[in-house]
Protein backbone atom coordinates (compact mmCIF):
# COMPACT_ATOMS: atom_id res chain seq x y z
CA UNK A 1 -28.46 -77.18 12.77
CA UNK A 2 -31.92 -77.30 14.44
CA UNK A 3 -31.66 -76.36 18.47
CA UNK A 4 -27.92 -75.02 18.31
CA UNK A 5 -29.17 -71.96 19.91
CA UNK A 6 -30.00 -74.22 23.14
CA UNK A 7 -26.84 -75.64 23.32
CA UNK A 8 -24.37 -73.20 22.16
CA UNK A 9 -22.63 -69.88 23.69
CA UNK A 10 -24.01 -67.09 23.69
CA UNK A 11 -27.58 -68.86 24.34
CA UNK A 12 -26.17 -71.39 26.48
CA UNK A 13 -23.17 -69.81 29.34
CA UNK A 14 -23.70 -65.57 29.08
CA UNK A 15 -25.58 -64.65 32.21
CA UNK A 16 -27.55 -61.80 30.44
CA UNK A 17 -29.64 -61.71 34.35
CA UNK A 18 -26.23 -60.88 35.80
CA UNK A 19 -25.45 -58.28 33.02
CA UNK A 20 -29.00 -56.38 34.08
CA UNK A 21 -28.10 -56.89 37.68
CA UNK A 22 -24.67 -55.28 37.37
CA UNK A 23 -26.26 -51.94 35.49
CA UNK A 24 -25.06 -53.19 32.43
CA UNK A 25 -27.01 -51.50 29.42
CA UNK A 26 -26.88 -52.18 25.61
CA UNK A 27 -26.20 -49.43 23.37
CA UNK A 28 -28.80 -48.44 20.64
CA UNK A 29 -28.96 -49.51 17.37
CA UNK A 30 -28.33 -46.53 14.88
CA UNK A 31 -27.32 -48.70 11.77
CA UNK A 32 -30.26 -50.44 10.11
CA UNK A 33 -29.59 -53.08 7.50
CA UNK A 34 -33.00 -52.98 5.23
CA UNK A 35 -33.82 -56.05 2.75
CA UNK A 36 -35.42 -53.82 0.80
CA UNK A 37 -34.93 -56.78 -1.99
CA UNK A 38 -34.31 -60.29 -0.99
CA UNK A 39 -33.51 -61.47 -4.50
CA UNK A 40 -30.45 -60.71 -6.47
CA UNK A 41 -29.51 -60.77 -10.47
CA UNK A 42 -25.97 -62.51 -9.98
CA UNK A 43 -25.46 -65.46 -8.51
CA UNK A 44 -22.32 -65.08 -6.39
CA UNK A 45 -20.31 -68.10 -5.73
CA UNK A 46 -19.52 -67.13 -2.06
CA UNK A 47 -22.87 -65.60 -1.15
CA UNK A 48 -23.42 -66.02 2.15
CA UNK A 49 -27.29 -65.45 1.53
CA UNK A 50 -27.79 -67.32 -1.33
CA UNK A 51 -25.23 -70.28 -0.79
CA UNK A 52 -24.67 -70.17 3.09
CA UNK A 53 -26.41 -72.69 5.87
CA UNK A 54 -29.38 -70.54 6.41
CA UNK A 55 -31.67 -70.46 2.93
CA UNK A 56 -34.13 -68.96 4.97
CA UNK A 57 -34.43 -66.94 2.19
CA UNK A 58 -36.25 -69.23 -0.36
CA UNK A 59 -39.04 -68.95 2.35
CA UNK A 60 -39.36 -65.07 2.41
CA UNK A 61 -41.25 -62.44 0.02
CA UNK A 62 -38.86 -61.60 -3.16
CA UNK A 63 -39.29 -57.40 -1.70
CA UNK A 64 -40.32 -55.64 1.41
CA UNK A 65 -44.01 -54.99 0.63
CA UNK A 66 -45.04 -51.25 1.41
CA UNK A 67 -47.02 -52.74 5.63
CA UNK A 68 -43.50 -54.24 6.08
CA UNK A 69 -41.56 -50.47 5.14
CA UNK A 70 -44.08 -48.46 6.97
CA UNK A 71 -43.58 -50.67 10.27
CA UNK A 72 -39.73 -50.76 9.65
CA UNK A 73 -39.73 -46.90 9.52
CA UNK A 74 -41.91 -46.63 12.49
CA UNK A 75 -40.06 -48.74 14.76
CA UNK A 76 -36.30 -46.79 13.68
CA UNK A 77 -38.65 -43.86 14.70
CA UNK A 78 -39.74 -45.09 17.86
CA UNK A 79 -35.75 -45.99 18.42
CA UNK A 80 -34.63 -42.64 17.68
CA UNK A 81 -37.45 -41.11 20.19
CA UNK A 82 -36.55 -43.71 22.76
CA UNK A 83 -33.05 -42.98 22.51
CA UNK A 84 -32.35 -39.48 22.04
CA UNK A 85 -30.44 -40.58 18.94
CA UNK A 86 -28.95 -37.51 16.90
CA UNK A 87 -28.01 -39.76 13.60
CA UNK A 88 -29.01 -42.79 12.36
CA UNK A 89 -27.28 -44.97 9.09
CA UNK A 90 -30.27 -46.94 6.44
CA UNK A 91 -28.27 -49.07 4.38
CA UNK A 92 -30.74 -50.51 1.51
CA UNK A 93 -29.78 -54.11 1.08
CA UNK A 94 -30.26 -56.86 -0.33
CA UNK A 95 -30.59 -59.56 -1.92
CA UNK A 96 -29.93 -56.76 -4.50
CA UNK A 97 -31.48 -53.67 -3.62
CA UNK A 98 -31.81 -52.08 -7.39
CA UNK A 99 -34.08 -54.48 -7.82
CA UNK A 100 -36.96 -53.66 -5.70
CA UNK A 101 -37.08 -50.40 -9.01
CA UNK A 102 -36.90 -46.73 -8.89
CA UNK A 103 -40.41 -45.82 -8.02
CA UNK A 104 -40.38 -48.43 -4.70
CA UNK A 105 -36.58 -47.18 -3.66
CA UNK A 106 -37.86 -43.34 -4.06
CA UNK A 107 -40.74 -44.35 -1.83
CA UNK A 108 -38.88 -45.77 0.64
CA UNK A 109 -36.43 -43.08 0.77
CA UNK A 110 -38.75 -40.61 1.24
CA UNK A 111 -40.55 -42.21 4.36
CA UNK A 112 -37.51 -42.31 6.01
CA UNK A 113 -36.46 -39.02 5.39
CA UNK A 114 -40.04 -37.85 6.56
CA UNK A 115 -41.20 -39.90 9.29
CA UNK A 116 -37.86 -39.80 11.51
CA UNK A 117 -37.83 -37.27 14.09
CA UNK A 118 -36.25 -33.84 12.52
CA UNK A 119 -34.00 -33.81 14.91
CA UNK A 120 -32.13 -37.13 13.53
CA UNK A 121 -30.01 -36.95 10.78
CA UNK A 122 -30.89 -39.38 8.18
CA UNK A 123 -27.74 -41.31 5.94
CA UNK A 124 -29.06 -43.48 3.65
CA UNK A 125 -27.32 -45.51 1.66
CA UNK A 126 -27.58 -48.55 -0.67
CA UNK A 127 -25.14 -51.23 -1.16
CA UNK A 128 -25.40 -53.23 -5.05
CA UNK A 129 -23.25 -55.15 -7.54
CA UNK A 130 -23.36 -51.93 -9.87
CA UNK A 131 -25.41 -54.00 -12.60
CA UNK A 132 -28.58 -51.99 -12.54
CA UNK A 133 -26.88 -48.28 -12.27
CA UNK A 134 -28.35 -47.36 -15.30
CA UNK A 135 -28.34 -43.31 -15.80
CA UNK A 136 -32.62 -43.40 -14.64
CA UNK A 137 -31.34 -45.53 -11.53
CA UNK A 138 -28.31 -42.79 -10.65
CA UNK A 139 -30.69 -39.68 -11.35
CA UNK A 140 -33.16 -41.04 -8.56
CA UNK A 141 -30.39 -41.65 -6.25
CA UNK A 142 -29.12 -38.53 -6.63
CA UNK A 143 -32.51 -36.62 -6.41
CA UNK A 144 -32.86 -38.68 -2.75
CA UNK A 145 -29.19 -38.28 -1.84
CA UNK A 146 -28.73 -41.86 -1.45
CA UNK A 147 -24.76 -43.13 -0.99
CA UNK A 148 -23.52 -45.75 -3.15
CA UNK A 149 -21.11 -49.09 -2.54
CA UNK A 150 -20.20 -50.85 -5.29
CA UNK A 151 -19.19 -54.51 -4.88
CA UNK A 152 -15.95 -55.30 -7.42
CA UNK A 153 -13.76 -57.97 -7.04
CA UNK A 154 -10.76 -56.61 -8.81
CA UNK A 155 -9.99 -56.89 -12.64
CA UNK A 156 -12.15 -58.65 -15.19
CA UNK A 157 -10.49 -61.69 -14.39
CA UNK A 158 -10.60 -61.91 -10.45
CA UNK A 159 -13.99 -60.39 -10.47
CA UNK A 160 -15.44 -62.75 -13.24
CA UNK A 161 -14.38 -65.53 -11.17
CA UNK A 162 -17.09 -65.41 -8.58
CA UNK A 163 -19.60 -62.36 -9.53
CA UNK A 164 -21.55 -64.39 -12.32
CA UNK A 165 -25.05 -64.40 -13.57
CA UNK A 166 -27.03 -67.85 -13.02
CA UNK A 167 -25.84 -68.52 -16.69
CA UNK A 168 -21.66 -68.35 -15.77
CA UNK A 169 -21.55 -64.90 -17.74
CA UNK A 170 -19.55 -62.88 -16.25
CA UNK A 171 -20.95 -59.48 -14.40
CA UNK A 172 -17.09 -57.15 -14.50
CA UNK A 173 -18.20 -55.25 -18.03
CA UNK A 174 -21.84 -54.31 -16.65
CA UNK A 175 -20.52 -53.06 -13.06
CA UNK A 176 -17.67 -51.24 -14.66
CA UNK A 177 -20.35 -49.66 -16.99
CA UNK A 178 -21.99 -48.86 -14.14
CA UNK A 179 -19.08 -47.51 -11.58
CA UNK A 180 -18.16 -45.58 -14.71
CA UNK A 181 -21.65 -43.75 -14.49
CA UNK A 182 -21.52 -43.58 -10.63
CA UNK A 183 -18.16 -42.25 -10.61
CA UNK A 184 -18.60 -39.46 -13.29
CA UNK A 185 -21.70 -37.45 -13.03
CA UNK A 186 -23.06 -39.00 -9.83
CA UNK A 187 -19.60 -38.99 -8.13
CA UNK A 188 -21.00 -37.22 -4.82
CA UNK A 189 -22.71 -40.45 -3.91
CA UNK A 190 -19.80 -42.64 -4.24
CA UNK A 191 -18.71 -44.20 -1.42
CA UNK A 192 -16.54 -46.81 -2.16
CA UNK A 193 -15.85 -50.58 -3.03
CA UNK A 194 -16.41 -53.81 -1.57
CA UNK A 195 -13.64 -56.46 -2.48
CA UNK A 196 -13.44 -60.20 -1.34
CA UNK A 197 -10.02 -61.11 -0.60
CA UNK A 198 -9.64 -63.95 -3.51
CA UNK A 199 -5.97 -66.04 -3.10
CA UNK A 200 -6.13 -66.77 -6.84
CA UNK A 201 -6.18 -63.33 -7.70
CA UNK A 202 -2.83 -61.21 -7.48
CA UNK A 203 -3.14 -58.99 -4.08
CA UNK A 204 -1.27 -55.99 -6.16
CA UNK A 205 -2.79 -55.95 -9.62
CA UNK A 206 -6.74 -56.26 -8.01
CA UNK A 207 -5.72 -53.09 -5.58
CA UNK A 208 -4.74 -51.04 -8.84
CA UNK A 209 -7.66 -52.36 -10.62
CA UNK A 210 -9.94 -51.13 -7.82
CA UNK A 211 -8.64 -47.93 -8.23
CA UNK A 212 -9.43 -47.51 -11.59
CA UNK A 213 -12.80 -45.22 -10.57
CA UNK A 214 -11.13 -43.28 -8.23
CA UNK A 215 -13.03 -44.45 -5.36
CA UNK A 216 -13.24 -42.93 -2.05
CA UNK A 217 -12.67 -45.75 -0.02
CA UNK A 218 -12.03 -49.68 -0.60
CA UNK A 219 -13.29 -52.79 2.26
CA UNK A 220 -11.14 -55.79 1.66
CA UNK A 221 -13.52 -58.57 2.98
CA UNK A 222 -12.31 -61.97 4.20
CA UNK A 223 -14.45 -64.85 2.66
CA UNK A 224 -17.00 -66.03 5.10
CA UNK A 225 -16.11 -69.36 6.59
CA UNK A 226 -15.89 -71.07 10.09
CA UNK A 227 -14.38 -73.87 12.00
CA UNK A 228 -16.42 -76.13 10.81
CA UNK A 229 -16.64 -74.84 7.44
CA UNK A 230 -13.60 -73.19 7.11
CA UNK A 231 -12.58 -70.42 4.05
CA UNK A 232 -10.90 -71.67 1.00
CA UNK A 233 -7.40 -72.50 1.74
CA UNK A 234 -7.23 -71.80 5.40
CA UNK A 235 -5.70 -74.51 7.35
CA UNK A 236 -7.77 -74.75 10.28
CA UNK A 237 -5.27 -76.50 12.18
CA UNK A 238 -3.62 -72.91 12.92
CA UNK A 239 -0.58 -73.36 10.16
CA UNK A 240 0.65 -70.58 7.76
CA UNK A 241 -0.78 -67.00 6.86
CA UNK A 242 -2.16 -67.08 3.36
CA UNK A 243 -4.97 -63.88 3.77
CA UNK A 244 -2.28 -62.15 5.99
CA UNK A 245 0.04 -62.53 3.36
CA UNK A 246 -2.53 -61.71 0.29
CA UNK A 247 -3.27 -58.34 2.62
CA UNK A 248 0.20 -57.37 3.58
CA UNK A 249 1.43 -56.95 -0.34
CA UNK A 250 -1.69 -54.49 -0.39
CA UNK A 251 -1.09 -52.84 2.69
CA UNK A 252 2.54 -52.13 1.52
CA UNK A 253 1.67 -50.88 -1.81
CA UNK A 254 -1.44 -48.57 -0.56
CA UNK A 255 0.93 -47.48 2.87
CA UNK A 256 3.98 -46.83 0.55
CA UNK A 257 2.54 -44.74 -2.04
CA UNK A 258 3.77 -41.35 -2.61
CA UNK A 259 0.48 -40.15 -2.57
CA UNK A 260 -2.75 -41.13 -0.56
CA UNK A 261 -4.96 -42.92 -3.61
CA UNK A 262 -7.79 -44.37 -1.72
CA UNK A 263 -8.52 -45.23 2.05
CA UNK A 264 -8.60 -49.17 3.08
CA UNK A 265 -11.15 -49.45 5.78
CA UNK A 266 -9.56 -52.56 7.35
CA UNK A 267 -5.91 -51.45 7.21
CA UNK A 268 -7.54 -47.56 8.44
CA UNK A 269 -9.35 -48.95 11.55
CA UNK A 270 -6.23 -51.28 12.87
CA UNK A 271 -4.15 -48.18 12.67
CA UNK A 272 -6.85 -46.32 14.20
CA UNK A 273 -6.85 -48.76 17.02
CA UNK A 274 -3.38 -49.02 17.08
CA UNK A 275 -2.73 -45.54 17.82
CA UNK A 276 -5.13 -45.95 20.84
CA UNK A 277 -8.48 -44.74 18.33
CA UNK A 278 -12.11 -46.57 19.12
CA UNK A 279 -12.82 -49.07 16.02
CA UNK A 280 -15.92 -48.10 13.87
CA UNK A 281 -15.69 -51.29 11.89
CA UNK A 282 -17.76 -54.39 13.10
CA UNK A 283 -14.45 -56.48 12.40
CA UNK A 284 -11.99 -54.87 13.92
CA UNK A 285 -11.34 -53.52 17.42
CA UNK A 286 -13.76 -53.94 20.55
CA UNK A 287 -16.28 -51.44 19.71
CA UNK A 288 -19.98 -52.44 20.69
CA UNK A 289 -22.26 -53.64 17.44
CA UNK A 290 -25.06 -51.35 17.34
CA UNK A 291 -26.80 -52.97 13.83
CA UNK A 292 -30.18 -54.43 13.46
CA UNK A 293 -30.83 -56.29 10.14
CA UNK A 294 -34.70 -55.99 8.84
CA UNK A 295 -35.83 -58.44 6.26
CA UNK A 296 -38.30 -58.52 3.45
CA UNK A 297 -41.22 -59.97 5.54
CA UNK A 298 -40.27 -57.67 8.70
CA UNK A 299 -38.36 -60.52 11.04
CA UNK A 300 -35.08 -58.49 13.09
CA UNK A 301 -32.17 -60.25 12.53
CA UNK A 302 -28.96 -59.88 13.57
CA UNK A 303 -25.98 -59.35 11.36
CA UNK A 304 -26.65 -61.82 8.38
CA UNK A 305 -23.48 -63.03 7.75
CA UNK A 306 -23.76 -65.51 10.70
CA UNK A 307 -25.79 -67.34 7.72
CA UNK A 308 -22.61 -69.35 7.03
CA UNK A 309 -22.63 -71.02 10.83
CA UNK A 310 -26.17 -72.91 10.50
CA UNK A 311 -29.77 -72.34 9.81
CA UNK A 312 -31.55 -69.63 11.71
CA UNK A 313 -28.01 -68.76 13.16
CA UNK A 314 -29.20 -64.44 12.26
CA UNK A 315 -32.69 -65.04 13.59
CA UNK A 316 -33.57 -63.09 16.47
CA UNK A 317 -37.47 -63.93 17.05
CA UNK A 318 -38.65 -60.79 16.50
CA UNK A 319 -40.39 -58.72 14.13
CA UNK A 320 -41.38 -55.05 13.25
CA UNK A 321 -45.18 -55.76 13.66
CA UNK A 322 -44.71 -57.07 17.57
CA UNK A 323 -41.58 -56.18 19.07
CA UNK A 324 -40.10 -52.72 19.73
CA UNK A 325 -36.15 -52.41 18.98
CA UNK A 326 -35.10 -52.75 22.69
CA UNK A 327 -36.28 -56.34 22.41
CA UNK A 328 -33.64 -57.00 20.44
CA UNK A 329 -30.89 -54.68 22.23
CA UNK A 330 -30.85 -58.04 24.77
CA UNK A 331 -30.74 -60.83 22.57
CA UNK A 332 -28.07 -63.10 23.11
CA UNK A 333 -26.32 -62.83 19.95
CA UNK A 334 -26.49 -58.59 20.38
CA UNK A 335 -25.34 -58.45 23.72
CA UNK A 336 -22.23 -60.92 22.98
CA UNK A 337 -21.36 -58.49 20.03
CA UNK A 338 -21.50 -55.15 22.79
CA UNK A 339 -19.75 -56.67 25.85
CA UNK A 340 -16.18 -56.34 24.35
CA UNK A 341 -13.72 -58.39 25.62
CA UNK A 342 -15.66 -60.43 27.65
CA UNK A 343 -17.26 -62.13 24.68
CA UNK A 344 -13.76 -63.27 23.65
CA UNK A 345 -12.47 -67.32 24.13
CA UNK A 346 -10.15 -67.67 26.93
CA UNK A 347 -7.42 -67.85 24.77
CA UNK A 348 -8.02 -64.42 23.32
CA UNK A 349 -7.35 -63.06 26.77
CA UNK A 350 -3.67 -63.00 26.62
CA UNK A 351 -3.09 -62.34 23.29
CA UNK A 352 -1.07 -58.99 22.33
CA UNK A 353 -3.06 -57.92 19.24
CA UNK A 354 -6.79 -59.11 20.96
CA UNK A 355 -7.65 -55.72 21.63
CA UNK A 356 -6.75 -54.61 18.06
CA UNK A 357 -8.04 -57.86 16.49
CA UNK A 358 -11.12 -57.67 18.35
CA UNK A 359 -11.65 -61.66 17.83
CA UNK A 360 -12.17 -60.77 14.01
CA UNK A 361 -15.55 -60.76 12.42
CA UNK A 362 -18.18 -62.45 14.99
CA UNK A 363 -19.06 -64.95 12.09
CA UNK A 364 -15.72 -66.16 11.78
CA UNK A 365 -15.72 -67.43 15.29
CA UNK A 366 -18.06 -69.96 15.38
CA UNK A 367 -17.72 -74.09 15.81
CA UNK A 368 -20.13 -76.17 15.36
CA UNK A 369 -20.97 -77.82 19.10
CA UNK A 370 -19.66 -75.05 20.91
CA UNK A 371 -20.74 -71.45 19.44
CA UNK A 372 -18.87 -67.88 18.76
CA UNK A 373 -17.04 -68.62 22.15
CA UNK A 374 -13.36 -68.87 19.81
CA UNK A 375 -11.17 -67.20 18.34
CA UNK A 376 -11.39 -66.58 14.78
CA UNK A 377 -10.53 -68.93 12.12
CA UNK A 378 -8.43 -66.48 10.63
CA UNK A 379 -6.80 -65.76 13.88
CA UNK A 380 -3.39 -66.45 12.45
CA UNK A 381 -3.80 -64.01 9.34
CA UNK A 382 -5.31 -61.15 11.94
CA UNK A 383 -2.33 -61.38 14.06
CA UNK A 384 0.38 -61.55 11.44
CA UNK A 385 -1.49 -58.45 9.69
CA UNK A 386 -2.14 -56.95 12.75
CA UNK A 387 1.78 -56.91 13.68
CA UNK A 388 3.42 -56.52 10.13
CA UNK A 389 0.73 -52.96 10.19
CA UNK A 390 1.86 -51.67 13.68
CA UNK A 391 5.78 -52.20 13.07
CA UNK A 392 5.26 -50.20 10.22
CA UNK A 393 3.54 -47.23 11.84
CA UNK A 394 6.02 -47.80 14.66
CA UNK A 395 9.08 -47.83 12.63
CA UNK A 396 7.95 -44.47 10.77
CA UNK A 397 6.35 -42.84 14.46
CA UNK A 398 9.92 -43.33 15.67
CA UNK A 399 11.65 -41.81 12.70
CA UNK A 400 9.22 -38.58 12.78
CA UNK A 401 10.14 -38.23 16.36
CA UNK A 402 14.24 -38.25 15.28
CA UNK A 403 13.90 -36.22 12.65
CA UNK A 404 15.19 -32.57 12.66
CA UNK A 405 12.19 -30.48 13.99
CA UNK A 406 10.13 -33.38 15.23
């Protein structure tokens, strides 16, 4: 959609002059999303790279060539100096980040670790669909202390359904071979599991086959979709609670447990926000965004998934080689994702759960003619999730307190 960002909120009705004028100022970045591979081995149904809007990516170098990493890593280090910052996050991305090979990843690792100031700490991470953790692949990792996230869609069933290769073979027997690996000898760099929600697939029976590998931590993801191209099976005209209802039977069976097996990041930070916590995921809550998204050929984007609103939707006109970080801290699409509430529609502003909700996902808000000014198209879900979780803290909060002792 050529020219949307003329016409559309945030480029068109926030008063970033006003902002500057009031003493408004952005917070850093200190999350860095690196394209360190722009291709990928699978080919995803639901990819919001591969089969969103944007395709900007047929355009752009298959990997980050080694000018492109050294200006990446110089500009994080001229952020961290500018800043003060004490920690910063890499996240190797992709695409599919095993790709780019050992030697290239080990490279890349090192220069960060190197070139940032010593007094930053240095997380990096890498986020892959588990096909190419071969025992080579997990021995570099390890060596450069590099966290892993595993995508996995449930059983061999619900995970076959979407995560194929470009033939239609399924990719569940490769990644489990992988997680297997990951999860054994390597288990110190396992981080967790990435699972779109899938309404086909039973909520229950994909949460125990996620837990399978023990992992530390599991991110339910809601498909990416919009108002104008809405997520499968979402009536847009505001009726019933289908991904509310998908998440709630997990929620009960993870809350429930006589034992904690896992954490659920989205279930974890509602609570946290609940209880009157500051959100630390992008989705939930009305914590400022502080991620920058650098791909392959060096452009700053902002946080990909608005690929499924139109083409160009993440671009941010910048790149490593000619603009320093704090260009980007007052971009449009930035600010709007740092300004809390007041980047909320006006019918977010009354809403019990906004503050919770957040608006959902910035993505999920947008409409075609009119921008991320709305509420989410899964607003219905987030509030009927958002209210089935905090009656159930409530109701057990209330019977600690009337207990004997408490």
């Amino acid at each position: 959609m050529p020219g949307a960002e003329y016409t559309e909120w945030p480029f068109h009705g926030l008063d970033i002059a006003a902002l500057r004028a009031s003493g408004w100022l952005p917070l850093a970045f200190s999350e860095f999303i690196v394209k360190i591979h722009g291709r990928c081995n699978l080919a995803c149904d639901y990819c919001y790279v591969y089969e969103g809007a944007d395709q900007s990516w047929r355009a752009r170098p298959s990997a980050m060539a080694p000018e492109v990493l050294a200006a990446t890593v110089e500009r994080i280090a001229e952020h961290v100096r500018d800043h003060s910052l004490t920690d910063v996050a890499i996240v190797l991305h992709g695409g599919e980040p095993l790709l780019a090979g050992t030697a290239a990843i080990a490279r890349a690792v090192t220069k960060f670790r190197t070139s940032l100031p010593s007094s930053c700490d240095v997380e990096v991470s890498a986020q892959t669909n588990g096909v190419l953790l071969t025992e080579s692949m997990l021995a570099m990792l390890d060596e450069h202390d590099v966290g892993i996230s595993v995508s996995l869609d449930g059983d061999r069933e619900g995970h076959d359904r979407h995560r194929r290769r470009a033939n239609g073979r399924g990719s569940h027997a490769e990644v489990m071979r992988g997680l297997n690996r990951l999860a054994g000898e390597h288990r110190r760099l396992y981080r967790g599991l990435l699972c779109t929600v899938d309404l086909d697939n039973d909520p229950v029976r994909t949460y125990e086959a996620l837990l399978e590998t023990g992992p530390p931590r599991v991110d339910f993801l809601l498909p990416h979709g919009t108002w104008t191209t809405p997520p499968p099976r979402r009536p847009v005209d505001g009726g019933g609670t289908p991904y509310a209802d998908w998440l709630i039977a997990v929620f009960d069976r993870w809350y429930h447990a006589p034992r904690k097996e896992t954490g659920v990041r989205m279930f974890e930070e509602i609570m946290n926000v609940l209880l009157g916590g500051q959100s630390r995921s992008e989705s939930v809550g009305l914590s400022p965004v502080a991620m920058l998204v650098i791909d392959t050929d060096g452009t700053l984007q902002q946080v990909d998934s608005l690929k499924v609103s139109y083409a160009g939707a993440p671009e941010t006109g910048l790149t490593v080689f000619d603009h320093r970080f704090d260009e980007a801290l007052w971009h449009p699409g930035v600010v709007a994702r740092q300004i809390g509430s007041a980047a909320l529609a006006p019918s977010c502003g009354t809403c019990a759960v906004r503050d919770v909700c957040g608006g959902g996902a910035y993505a999920h808000r947008y409409r075609e003619g009119q921008g991320y000014l709305n509420p989410s198209v899964y607003c219905p879900d987030l509030m009927r999730l958002i209210g089935h979780i905090g009656r159930t803290v409530q109701r057990d909060l209330v019977l600690a307190q009337s207990a004997p002792g408490g």
